[in-house]
Protein backbone atom coordinates (compact mmCIF):
# COMPACT_ATOMS: atom_id res chain seq x y z
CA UNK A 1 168.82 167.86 142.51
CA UNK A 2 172.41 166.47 144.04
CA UNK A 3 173.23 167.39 147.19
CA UNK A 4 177.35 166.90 147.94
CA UNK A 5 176.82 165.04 151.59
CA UNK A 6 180.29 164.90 152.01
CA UNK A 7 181.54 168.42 151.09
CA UNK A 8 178.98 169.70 153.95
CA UNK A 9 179.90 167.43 156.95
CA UNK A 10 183.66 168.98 156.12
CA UNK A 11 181.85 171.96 157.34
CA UNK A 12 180.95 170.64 161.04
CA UNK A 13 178.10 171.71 162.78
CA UNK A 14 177.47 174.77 160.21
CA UNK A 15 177.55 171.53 157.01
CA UNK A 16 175.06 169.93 159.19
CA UNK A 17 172.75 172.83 159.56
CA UNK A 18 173.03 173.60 155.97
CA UNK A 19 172.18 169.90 155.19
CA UNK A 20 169.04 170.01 157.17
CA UNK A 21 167.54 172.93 155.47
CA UNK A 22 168.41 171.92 152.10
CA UNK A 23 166.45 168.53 153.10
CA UNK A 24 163.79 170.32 154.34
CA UNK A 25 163.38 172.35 151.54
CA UNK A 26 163.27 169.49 148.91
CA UNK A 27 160.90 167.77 150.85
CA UNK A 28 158.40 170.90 151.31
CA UNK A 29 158.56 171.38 147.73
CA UNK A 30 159.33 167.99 146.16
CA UNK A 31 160.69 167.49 142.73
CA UNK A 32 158.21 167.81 140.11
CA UNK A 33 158.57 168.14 136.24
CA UNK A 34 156.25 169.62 133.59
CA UNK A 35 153.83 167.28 131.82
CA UNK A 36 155.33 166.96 128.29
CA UNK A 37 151.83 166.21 126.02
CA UNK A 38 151.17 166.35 122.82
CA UNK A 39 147.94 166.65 121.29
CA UNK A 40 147.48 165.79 117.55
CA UNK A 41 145.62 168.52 115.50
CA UNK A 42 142.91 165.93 113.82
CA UNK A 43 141.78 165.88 117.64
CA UNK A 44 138.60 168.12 117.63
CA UNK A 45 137.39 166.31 114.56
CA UNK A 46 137.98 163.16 115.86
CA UNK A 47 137.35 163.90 119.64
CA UNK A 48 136.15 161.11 121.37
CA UNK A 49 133.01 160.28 123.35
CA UNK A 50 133.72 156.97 124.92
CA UNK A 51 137.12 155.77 126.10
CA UNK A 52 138.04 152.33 127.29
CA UNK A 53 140.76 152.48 129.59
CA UNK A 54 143.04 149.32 129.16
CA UNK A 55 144.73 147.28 131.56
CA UNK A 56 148.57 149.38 132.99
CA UNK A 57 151.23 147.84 131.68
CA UNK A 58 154.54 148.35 133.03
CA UNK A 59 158.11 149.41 131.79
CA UNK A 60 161.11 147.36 132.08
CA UNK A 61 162.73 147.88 134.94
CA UNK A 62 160.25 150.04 136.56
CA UNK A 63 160.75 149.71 139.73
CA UNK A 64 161.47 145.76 142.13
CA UNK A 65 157.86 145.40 143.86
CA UNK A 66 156.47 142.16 144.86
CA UNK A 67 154.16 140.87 143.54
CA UNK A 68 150.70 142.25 145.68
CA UNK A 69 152.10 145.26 145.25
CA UNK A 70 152.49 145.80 141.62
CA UNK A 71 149.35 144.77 141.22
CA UNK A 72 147.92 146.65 143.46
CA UNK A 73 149.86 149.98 142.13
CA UNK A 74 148.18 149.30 139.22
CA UNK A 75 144.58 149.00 139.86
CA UNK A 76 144.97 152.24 141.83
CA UNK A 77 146.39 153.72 138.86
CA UNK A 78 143.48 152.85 136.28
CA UNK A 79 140.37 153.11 138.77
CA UNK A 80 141.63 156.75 139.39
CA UNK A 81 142.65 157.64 135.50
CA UNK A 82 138.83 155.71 134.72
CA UNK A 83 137.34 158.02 137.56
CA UNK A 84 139.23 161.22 136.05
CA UNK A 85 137.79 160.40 132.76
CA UNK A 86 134.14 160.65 133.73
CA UNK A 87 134.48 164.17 135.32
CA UNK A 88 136.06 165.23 131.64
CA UNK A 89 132.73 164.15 130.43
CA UNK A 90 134.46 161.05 128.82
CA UNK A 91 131.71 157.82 128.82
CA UNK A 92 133.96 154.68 129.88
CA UNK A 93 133.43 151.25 130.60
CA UNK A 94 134.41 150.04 133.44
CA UNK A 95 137.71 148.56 133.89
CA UNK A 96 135.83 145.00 134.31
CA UNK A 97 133.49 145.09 131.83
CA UNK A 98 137.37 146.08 129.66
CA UNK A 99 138.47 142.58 131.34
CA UNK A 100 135.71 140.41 130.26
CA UNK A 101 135.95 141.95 126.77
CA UNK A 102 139.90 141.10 126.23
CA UNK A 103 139.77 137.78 128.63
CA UNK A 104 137.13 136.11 125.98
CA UNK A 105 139.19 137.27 123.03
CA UNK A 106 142.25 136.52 125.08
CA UNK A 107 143.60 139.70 124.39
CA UNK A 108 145.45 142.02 126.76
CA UNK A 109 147.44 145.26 126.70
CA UNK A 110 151.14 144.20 126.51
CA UNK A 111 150.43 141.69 123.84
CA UNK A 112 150.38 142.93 119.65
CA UNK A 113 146.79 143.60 119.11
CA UNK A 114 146.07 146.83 117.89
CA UNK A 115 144.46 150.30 119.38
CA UNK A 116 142.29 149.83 116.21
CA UNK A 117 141.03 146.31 117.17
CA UNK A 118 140.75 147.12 120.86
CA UNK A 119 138.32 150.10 120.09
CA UNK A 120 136.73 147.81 117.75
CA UNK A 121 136.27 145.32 120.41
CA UNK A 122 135.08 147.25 123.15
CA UNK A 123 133.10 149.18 120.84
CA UNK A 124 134.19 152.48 122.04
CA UNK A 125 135.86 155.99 119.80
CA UNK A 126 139.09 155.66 121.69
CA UNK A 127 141.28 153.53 124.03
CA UNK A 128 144.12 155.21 126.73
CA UNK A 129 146.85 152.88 127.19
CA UNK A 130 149.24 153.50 130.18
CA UNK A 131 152.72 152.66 131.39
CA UNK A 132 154.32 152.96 134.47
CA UNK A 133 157.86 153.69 133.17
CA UNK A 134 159.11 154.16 137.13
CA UNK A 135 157.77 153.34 140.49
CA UNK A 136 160.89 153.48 143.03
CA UNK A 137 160.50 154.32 146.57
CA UNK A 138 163.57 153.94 149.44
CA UNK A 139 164.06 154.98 152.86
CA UNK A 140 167.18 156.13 154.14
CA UNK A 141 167.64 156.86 158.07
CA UNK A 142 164.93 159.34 158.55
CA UNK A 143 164.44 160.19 154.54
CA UNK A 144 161.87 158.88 152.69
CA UNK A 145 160.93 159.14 148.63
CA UNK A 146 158.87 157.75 146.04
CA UNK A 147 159.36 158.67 142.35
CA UNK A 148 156.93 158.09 139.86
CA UNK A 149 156.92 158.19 136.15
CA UNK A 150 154.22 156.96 133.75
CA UNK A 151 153.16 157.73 129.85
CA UNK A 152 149.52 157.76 128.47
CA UNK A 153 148.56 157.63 125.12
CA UNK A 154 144.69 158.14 123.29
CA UNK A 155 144.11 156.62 120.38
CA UNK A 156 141.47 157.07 118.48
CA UNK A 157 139.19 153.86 116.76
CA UNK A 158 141.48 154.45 113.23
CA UNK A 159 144.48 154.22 115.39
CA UNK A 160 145.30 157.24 115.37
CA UNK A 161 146.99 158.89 118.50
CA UNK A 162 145.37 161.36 119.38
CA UNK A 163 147.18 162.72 122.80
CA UNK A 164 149.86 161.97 124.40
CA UNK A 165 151.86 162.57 128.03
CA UNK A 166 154.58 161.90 130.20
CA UNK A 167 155.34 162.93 133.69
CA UNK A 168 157.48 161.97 136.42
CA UNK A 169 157.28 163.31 139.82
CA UNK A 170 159.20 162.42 143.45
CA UNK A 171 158.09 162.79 146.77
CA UNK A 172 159.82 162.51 149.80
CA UNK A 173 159.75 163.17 153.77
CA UNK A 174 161.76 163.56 156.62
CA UNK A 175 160.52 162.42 160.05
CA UNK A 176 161.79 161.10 163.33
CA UNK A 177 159.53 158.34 163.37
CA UNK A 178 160.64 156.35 160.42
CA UNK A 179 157.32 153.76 160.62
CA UNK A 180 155.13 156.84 160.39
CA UNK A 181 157.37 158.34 157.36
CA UNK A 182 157.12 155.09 155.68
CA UNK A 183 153.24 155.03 156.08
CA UNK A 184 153.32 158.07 155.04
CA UNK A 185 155.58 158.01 151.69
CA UNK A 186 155.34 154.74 150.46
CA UNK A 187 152.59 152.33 152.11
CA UNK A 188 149.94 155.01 151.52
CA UNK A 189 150.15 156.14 148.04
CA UNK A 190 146.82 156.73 146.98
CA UNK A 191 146.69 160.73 147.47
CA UNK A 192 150.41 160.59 145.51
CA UNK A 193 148.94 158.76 142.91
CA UNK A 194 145.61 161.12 142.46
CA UNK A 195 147.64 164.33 142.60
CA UNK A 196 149.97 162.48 139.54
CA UNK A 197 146.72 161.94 137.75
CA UNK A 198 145.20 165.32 137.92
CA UNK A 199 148.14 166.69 137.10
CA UNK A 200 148.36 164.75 133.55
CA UNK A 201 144.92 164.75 132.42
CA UNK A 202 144.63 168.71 133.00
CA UNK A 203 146.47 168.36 129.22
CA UNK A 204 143.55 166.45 127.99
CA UNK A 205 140.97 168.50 126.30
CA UNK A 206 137.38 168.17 127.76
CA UNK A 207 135.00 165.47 126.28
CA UNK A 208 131.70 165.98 125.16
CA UNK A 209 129.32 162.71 126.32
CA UNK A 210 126.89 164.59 126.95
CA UNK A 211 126.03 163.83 122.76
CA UNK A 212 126.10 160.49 123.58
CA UNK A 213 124.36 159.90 126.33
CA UNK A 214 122.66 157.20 124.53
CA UNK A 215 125.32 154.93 124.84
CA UNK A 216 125.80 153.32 127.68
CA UNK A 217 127.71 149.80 128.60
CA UNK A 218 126.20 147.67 131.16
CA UNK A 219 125.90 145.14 128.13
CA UNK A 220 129.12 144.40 127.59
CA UNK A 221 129.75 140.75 128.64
């Protein structure tokens, strides 16, 4: 959505007024997209019980965030997508027992091993890989926003991709206090980040562990 700043302060007082409710409407309804998913027709005879959810990788150009950040965007992103799994009645291993599987065969996500060999690995029917394709926030005057955009893919232990989604979303505020608004927005992300993950993995068809309740993975090393 543009908004022609310039054209409206022309206007005086009546630009200004006209301003402020346009902001106020974007930020009660933010900007929101559909999830565009696919899901591949060999999925209900290949639906998966357990799912190992590898390490987020991240797009080029994503977004500048130091370091603690990023990282920390990240592990927010997988505990909550691991989480979301489990109440599809998806069986997962947790992201650390996923760590200790790749670290001794010094694999990770961004590198050219296959879904194939990571299933194989981790011993589970499927593996979700994620990337954050955009993760920019900025704060202008008494405006605030944070856009987010991220792709997740399934694939199944042949290799076989199985779903499919991407979904971008932005956020934004406008407040007085601009430390508050920035808390708000930006700093504290975690809600943002839950409602983005709901959102995508209501395209996911339900899971059906409870067949395979006998598997379980404390063992993994």
């Amino acid at each position: 959505m543009r908004i022609n700043i310039k054209s409206l302060y022309r206007h005086g007082a009546l630009g200004a007024s006209l301003l402020f409710a346009v902001i106020i409407t974007v930020v009660a309804t933010g900007c929101s997209h559909t999830v565009h998913h696919t899901v591949d027709e060999r999925f209900a005879s290949r639906a998966p019980h357990t799912v190992a959810v590898l390490p987020i990788e991240w797009a080029e150009g994503s977004g500048a965030l130091d370091t603690a950040q990023y990282k920390d965007v990240a592990r927010v992103f997988r505990a909550m997508t691991y989480e979301k799994l489990r109440t599809l009645d998806y069986l997962s291993p947790t992201p650390e027992s996923v760590d200790r599987v790749l670290g001794k065969r010094g694999s990770s996500a961004t590198g050219t091993t296959s879904p194939a060999d990571f299933s194989k690995a981790l011993d589970t029917d499927a593996v979700l890989k994620t990337e954050i394709i955009e993760w920019e926030s900025n704060i202008v005057v008494t405006y605030a926003y944070l856009k987010v955009k991220a792709r997740f893919s399934l694939y199944s232990k042949e290799g076989v991709k199985l779903w499919s989604a991407e979904y971008d979303t932005t956020e934004s505020d406008i407040r007085m206090d601009k430390e508050t608004m920035e808390l708000a927005i930006i700093k504290v992300y975690e809600p943002r980040v839950q409602r983005f993950i709901n959102d995508v993995f209501s395209t996911l068809p339900l899971g059906n562990a409870s067949s395979e309740k006998k598997r379980y993975f404390d063992w993994l090393p």
